[in-house]
C-alpha atoms as a PDB file:
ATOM      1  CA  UNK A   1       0.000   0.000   0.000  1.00  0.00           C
ATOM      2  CA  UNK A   2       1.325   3.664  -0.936  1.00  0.00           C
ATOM      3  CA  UNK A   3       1.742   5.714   1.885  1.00  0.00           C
ATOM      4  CA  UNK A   4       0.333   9.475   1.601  1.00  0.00           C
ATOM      5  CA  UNK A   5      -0.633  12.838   2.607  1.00  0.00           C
ATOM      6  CA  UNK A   6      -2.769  14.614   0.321  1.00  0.00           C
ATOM      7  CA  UNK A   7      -4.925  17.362   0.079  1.00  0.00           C
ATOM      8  CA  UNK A   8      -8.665  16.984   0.217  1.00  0.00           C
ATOM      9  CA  UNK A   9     -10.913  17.960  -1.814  1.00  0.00           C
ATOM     10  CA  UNK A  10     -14.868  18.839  -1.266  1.00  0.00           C
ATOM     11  CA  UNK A  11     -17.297  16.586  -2.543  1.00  0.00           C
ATOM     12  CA  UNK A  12     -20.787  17.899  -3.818  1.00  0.00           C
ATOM     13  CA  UNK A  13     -22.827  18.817  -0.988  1.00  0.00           C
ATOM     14  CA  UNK A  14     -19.672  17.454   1.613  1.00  0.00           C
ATOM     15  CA  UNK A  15     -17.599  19.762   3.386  1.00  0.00           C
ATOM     16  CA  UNK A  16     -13.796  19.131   3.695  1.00  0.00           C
ATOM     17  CA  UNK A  17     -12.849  17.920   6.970  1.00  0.00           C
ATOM     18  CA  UNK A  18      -9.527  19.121   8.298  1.00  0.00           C
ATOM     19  CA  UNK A  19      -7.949  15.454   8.578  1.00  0.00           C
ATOM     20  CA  UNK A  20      -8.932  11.960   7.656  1.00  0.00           C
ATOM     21  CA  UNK A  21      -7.050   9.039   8.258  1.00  0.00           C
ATOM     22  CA  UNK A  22      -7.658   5.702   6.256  1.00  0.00           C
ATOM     23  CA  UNK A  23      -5.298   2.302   7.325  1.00  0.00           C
ATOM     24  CA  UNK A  24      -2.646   4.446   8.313  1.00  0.00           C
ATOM     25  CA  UNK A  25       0.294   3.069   9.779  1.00  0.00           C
ATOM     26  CA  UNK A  26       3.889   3.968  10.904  1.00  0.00           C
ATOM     27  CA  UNK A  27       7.356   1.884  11.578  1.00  0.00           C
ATOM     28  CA  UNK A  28      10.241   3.388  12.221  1.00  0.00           C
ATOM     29  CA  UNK A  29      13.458   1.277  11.442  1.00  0.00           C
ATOM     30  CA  UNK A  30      13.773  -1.594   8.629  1.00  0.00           C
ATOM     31  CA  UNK A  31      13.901  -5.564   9.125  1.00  0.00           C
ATOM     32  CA  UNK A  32      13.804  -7.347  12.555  1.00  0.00           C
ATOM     33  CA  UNK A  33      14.395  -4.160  14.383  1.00  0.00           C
ATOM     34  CA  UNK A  34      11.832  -1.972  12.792  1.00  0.00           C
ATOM     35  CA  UNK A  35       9.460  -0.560  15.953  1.00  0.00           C
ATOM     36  CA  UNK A  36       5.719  -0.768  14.351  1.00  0.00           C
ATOM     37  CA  UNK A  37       4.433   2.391  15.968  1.00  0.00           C
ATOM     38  CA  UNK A  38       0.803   2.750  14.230  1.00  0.00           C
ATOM     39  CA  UNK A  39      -1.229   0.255  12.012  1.00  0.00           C
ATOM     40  CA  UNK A  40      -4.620   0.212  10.361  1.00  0.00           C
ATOM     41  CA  UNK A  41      -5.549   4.054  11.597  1.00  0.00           C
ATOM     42  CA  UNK A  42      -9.091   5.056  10.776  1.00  0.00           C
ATOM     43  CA  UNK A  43     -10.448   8.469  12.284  1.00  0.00           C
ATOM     44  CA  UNK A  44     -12.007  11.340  10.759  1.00  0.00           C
ATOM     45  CA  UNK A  45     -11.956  14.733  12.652  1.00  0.00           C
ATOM     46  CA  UNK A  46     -14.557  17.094  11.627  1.00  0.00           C
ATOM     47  CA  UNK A  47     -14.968  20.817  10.929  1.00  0.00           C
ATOM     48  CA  UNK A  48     -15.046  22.458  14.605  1.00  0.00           C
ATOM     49  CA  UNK A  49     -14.502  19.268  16.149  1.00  0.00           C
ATOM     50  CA  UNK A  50     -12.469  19.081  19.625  1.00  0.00           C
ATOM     51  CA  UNK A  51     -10.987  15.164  19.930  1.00  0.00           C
ATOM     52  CA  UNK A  52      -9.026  13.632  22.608  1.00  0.00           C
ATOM     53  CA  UNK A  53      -6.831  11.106  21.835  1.00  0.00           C
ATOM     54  CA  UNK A  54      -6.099   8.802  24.927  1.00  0.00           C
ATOM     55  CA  UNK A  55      -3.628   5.871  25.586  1.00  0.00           C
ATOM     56  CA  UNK A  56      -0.710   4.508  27.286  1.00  0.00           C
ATOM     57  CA  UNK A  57       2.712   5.770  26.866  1.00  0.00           C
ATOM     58  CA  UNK A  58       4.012   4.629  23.682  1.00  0.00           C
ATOM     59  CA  UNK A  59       1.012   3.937  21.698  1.00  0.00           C
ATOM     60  CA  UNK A  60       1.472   6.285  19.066  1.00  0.00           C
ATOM     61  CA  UNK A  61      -0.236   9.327  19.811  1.00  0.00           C
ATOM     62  CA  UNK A  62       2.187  11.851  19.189  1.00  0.00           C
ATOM     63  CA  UNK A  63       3.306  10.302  16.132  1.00  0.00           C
ATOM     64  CA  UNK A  64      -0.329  10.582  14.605  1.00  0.00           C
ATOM     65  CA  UNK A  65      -0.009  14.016  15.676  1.00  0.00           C
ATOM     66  CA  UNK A  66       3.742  14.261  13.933  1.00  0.00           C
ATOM     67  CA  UNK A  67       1.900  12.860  10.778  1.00  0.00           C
ATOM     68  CA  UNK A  68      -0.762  14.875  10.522  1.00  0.00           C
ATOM     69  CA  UNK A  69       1.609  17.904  11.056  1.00  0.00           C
ATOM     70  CA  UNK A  70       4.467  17.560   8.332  1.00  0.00           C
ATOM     71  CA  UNK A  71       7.060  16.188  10.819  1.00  0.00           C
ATOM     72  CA  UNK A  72       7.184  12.508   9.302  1.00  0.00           C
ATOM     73  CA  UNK A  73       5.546  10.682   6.642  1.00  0.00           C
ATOM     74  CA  UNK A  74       3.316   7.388   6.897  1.00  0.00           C
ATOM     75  CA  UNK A  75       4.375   3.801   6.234  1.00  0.00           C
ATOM     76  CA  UNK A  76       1.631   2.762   4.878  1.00  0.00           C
ATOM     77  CA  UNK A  77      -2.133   3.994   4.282  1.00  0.00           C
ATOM     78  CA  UNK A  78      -3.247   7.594   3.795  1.00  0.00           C
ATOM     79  CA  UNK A  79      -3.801  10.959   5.153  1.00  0.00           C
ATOM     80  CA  UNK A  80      -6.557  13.356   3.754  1.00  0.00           C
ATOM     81  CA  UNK A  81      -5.391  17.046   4.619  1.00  0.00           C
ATOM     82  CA  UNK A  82      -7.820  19.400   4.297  1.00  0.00           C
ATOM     83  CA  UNK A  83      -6.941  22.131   6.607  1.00  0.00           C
ATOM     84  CA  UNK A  84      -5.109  25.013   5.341  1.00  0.00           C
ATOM     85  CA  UNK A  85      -1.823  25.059   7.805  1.00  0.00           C
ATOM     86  CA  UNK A  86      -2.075  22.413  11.090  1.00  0.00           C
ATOM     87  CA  UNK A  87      -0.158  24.001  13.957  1.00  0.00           C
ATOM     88  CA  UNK A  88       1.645  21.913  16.998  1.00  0.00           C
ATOM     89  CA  UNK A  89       1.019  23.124  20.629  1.00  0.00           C
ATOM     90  CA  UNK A  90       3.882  21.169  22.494  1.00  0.00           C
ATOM     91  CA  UNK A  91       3.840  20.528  26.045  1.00  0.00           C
ATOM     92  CA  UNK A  92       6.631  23.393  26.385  1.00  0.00           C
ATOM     93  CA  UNK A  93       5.695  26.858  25.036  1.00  0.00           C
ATOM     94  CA  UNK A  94       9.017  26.262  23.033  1.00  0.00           C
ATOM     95  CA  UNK A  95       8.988  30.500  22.474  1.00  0.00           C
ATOM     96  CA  UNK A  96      12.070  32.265  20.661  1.00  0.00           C
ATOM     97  CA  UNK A  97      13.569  33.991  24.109  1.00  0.00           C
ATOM     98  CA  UNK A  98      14.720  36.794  21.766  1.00  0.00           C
ATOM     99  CA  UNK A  99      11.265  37.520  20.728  1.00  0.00           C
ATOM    100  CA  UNK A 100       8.718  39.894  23.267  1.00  0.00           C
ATOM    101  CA  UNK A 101       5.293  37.780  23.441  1.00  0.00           C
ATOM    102  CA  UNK A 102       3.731  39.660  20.531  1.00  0.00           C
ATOM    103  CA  UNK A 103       7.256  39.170  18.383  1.00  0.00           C
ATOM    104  CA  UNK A 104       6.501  35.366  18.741  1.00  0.00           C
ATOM    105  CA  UNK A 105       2.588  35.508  17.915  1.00  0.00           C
ATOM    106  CA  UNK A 106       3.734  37.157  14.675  1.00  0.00           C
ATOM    107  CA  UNK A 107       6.475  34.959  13.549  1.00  0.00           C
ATOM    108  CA  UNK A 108       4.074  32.584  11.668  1.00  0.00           C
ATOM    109  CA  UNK A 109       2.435  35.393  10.161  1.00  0.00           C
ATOM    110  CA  UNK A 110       5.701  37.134   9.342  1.00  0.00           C
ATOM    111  CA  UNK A 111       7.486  34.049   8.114  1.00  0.00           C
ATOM    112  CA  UNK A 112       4.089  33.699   5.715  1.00  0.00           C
ATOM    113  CA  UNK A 113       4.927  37.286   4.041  1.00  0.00           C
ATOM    114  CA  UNK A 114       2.240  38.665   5.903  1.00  0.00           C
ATOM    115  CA  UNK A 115       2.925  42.863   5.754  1.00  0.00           C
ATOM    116  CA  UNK A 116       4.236  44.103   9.089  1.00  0.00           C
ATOM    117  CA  UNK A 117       0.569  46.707   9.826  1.00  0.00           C
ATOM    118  CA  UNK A 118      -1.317  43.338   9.582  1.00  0.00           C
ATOM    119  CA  UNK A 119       0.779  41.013  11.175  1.00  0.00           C
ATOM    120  CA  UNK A 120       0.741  43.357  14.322  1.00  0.00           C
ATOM    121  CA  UNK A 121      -3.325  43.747  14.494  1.00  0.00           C
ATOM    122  CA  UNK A 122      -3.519  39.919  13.935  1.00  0.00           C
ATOM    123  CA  UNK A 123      -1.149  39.253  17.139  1.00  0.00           C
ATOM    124  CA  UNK A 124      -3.100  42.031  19.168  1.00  0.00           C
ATOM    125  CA  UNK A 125      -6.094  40.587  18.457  1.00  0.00           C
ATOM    126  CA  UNK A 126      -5.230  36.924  19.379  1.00  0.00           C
ATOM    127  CA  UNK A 127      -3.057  37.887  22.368  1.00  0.00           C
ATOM    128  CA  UNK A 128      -6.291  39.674  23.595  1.00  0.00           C
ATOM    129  CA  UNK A 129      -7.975  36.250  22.712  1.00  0.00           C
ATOM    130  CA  UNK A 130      -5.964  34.657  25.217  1.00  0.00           C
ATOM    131  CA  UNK A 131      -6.315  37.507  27.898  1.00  0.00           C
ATOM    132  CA  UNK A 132      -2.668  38.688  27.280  1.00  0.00           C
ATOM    133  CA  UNK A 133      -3.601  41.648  26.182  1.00  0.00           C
ATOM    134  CA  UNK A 134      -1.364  44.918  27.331  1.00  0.00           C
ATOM    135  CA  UNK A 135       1.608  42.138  27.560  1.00  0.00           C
ATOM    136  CA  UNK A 136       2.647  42.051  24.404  1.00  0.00           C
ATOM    137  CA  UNK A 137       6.082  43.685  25.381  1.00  0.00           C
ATOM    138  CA  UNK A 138       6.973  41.169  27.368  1.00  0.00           C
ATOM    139  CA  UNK A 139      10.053  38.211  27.208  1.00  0.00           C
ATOM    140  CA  UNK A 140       8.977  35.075  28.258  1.00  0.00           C
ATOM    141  CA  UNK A 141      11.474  34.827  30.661  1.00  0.00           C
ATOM    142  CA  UNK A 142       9.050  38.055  32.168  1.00  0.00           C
ATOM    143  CA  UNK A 143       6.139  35.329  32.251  1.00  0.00           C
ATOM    144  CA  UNK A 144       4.839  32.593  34.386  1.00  0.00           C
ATOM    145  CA  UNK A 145       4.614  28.918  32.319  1.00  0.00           C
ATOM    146  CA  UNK A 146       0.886  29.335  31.782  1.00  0.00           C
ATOM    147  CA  UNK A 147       1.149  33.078  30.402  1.00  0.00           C
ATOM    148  CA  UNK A 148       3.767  31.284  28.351  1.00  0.00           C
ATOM    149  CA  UNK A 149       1.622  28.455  27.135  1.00  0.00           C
ATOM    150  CA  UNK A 150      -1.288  31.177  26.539  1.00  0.00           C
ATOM    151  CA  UNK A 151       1.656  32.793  23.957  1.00  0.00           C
ATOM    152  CA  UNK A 152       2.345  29.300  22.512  1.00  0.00           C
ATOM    153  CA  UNK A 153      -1.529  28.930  21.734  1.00  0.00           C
ATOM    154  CA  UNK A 154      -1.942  32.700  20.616  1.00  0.00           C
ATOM    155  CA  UNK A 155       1.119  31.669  18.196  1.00  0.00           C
ATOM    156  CA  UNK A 156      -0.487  28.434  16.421  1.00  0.00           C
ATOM    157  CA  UNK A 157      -3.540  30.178  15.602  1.00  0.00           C
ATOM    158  CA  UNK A 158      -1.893  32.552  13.695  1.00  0.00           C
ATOM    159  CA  UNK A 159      -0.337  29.826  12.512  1.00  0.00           C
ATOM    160  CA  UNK A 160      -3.454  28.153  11.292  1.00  0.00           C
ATOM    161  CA  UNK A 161      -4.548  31.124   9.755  1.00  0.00           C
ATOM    162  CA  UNK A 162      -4.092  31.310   6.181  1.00  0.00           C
ATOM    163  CA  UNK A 163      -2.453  34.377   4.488  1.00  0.00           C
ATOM    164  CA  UNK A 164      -1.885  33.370   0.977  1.00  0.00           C
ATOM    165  CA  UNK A 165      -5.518  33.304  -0.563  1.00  0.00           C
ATOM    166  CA  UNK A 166      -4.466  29.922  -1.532  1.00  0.00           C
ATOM    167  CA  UNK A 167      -6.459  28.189   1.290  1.00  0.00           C
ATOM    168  CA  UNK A 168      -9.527  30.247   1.362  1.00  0.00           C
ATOM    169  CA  UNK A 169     -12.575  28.356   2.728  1.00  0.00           C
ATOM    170  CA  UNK A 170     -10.065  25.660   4.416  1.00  0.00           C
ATOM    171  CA  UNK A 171     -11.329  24.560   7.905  1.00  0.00           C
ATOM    172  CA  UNK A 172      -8.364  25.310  10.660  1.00  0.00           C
ATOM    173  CA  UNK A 173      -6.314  22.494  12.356  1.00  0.00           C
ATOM    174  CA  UNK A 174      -4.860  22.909  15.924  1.00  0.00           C
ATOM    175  CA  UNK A 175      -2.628  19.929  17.098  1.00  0.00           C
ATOM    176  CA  UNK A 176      -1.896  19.938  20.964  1.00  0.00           C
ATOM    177  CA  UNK A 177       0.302  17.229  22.222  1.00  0.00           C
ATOM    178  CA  UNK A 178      -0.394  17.213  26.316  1.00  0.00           C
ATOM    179  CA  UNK A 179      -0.259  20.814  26.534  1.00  0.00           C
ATOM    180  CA  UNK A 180      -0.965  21.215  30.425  1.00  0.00           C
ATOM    181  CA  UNK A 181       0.711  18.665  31.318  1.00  0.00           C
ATOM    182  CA  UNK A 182       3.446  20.369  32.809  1.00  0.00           C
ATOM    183  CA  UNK A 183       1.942  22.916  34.654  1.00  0.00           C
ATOM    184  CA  UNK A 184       0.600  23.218  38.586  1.00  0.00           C
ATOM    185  CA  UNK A 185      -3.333  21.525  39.032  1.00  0.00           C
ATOM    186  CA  UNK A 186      -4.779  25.190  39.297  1.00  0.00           C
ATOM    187  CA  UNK A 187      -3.192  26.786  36.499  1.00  0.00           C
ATOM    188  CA  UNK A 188      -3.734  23.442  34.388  1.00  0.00           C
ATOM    189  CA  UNK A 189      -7.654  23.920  35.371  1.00  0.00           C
ATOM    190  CA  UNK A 190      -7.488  27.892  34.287  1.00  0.00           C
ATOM    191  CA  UNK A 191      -5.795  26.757  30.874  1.00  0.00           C
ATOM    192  CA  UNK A 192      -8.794  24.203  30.208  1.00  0.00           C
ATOM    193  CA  UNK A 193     -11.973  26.287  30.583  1.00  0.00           C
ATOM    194  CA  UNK A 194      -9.902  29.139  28.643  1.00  0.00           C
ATOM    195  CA  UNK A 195      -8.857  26.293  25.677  1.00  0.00           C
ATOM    196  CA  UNK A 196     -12.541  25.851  25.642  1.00  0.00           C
ATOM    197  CA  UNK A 197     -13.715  29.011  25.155  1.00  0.00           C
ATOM    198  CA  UNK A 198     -11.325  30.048  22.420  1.00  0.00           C
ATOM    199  CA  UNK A 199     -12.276  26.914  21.097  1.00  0.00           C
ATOM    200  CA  UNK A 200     -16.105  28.220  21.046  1.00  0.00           C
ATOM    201  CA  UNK A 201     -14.809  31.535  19.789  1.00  0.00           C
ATOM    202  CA  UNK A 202     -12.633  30.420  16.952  1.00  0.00           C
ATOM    203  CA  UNK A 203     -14.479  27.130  15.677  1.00  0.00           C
ATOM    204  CA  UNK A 204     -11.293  25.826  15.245  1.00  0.00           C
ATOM    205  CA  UNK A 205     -10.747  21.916  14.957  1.00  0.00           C
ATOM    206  CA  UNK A 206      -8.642  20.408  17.638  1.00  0.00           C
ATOM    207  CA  UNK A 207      -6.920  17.101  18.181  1.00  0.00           C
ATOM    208  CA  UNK A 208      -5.943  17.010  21.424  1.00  0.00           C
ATOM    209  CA  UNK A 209      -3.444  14.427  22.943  1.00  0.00           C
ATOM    210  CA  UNK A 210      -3.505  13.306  26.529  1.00  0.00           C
ATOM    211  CA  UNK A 211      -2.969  10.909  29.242  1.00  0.00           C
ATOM    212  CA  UNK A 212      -5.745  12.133  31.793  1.00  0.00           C
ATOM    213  CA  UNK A 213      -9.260  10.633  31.073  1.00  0.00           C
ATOM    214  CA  UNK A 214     -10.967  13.542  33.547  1.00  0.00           C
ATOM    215  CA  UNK A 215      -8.750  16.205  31.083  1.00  0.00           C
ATOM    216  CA  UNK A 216      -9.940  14.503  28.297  1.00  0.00           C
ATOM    217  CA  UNK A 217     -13.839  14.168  29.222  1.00  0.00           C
ATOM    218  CA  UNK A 218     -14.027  17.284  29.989  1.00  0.00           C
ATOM    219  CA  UNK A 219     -12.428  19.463  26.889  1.00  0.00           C
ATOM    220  CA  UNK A 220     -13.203  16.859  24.170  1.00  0.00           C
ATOM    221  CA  UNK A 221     -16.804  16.210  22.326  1.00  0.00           C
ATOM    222  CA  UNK A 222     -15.396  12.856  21.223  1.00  0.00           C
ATOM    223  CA  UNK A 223     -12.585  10.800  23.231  1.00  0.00           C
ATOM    224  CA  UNK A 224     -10.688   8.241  20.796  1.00  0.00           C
ATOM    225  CA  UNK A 225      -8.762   5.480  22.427  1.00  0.00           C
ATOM    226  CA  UNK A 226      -6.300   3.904  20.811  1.00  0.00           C
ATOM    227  CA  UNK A 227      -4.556   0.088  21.820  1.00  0.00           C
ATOM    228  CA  UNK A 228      -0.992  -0.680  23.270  1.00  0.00           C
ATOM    229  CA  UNK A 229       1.951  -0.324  20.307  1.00  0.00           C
ATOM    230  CA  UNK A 230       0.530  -0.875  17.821  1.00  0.00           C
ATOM    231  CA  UNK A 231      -1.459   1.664  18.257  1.00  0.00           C
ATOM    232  CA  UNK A 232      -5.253   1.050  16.587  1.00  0.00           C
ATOM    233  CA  UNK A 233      -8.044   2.658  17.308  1.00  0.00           C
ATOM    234  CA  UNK A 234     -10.113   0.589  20.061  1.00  0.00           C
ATOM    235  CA  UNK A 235     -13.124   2.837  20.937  1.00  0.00           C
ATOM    236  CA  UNK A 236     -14.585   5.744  20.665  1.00  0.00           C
ATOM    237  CA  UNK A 237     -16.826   7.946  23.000  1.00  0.00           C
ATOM    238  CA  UNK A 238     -19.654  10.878  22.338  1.00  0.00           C
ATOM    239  CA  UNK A 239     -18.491  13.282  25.486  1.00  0.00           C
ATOM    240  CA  UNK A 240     -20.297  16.575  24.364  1.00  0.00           C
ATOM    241  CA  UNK A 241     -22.154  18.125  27.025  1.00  0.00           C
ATOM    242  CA  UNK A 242     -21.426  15.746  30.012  1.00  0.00           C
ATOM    243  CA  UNK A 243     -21.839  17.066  33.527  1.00  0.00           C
ATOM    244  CA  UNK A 244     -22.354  15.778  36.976  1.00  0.00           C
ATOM    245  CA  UNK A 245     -22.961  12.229  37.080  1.00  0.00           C
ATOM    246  CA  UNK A 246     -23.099  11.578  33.538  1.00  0.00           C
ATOM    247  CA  UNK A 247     -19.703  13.088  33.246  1.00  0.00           C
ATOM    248  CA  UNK A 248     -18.034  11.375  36.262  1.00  0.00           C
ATOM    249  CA  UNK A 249     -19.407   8.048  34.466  1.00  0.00           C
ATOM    250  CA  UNK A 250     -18.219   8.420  31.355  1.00  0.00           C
ATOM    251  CA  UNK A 251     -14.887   8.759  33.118  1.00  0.00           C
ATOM    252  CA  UNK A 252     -15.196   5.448  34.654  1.00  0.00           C
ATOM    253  CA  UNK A 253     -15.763   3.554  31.778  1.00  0.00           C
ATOM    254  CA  UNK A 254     -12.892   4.967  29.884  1.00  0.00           C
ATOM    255  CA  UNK A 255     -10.876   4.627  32.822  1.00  0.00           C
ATOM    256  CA  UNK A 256     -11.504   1.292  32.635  1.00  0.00           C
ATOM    257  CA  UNK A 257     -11.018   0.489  28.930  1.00  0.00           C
ATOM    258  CA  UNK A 258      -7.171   2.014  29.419  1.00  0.00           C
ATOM    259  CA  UNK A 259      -6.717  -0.015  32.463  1.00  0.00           C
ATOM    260  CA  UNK A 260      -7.368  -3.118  29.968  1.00  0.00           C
ATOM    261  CA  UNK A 261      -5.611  -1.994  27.456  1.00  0.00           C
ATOM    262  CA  UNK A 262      -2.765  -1.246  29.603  1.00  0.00           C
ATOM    263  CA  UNK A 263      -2.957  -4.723  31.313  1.00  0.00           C
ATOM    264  CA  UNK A 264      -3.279  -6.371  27.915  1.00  0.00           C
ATOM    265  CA  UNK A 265       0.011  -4.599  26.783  1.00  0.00           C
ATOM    266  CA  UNK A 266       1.802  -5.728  30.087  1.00  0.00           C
ATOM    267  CA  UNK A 267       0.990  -9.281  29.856  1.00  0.00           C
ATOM    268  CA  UNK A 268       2.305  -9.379  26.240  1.00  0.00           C
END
């Protein structure tokens, strides 16, 4: 089987989703030592859609997310692109020191020829998104890691956002690999309610990678799990709109399907 990323197109009457994944698979190495990281990978993310991607360490999560962004190429099977520009939120900020906040929101948008006027009300405008607004001027050694992260997000949606012409009508793509994962319980709390309402504001497609089924329940409208290395997709959940007991169900019973697929993995 060829192995592919390619743009996709819009069917009559069908919208373009931002990424579709058919049999997709990754190995990295040749022979007896090749490491099969991903096989038989079917998952559609839709226009808008916020998805959680759960499973245990080494299952292939990030490398889906490497795919998807550029970074490496499949094995075998094939990737439908139809976003205009994915961007990576890493679980560092990862910002240029050298740059003030606003200097690093712009860099996409400069490195895309954007004109300097335009580039400047575009990082404004998303560093008041993030409620960093007034702190543009500042290094990020001047700000705490979630300001920082806030920056980082502010910086792949300008990233997402197309300045060519060329991807006009293109739904956006934001990739976030664990994210939070590295900050304090109360700031990582902050950070999710304020993911989800730029989320709401921007209507931007998000696959979202994670190891915390409560994290994951409570950002995503649909949780994907995927198996032990290989990684495969196992099962998928509707989350949208889950509160109270519902909510602290739902998080039972995936809790429980990574437990088995953790166990399963062990006593391989």
């Amino acid at each position: 089987m060829t192995a592919t990323v390619e743009a996709a197109r819009a069917t009559t009457g069908n919208a373009v989703r931002p990424v579709r994944f058919h049999q997709v698979g990754k190995a990295f190495g040749t022979g007896k030592k090749s490491v099969v990281a991903l096989e038989g990978v079917d998952l559609a993310v839709e226009t808008g859609e916020f998805v959680c991607l759960l499973g245990a360490s080494g299952c292939g999560k990030t490398t889906l997310l490497n795919l998807v962004a550029g970074l490496d190429q499949p094995t075998t099977g094939r990737i439908e692109l139809g976003s205009s520009r994915p961007a990576v939120v890493f679980q560092e900020a990862a910002l240029m020191p050298w740059l003030t906040a606003a200097g690093n929101v712009e860099l996409p948008l400069r490195l895309a020829g954007v004109p300097k006027a335009q580039r400047r009300a575009k990082a404004a405008e998303l560093l008041e998104l993030v409620r960093l607004g007034g702190l543009g001027d500042k290094r990020p050694h001047e700000l705490s890691g979630g300001m920082r992260q806030r920056v980082a997000l502010a910086r792949a949606l300008a990233s997402t956002t197309d300045n060519t012409g060329s991807g006009a009508g293109k739904p956006s793509l934001l990739l976030m690999d664990e994210p939070f994962s590295a900050l304090d319980a109360i700031t990582r709390d902050v950070l999710q309610g304020e993911l989800l309402r730029i989320w709401q504001a921007t209507g931007t497609a998000i696959l979202f990678v994670t190891h915390d089924v409560r994290e994951a329940v409570r950002l995503g409208r649909r949780v994907v799990l995927l198996s032990s290395r290989p990684g495969r997709v196992v099962r998928e959940w509707e989350v949208a709109g889950l509160a109270g007991a519902a909510e602290a169900a739902a998080v039972e019973e995936i809790n429980a399907e990574l437990r088995k697929v953790i166990s399963s993995h062990a006593a391989a």
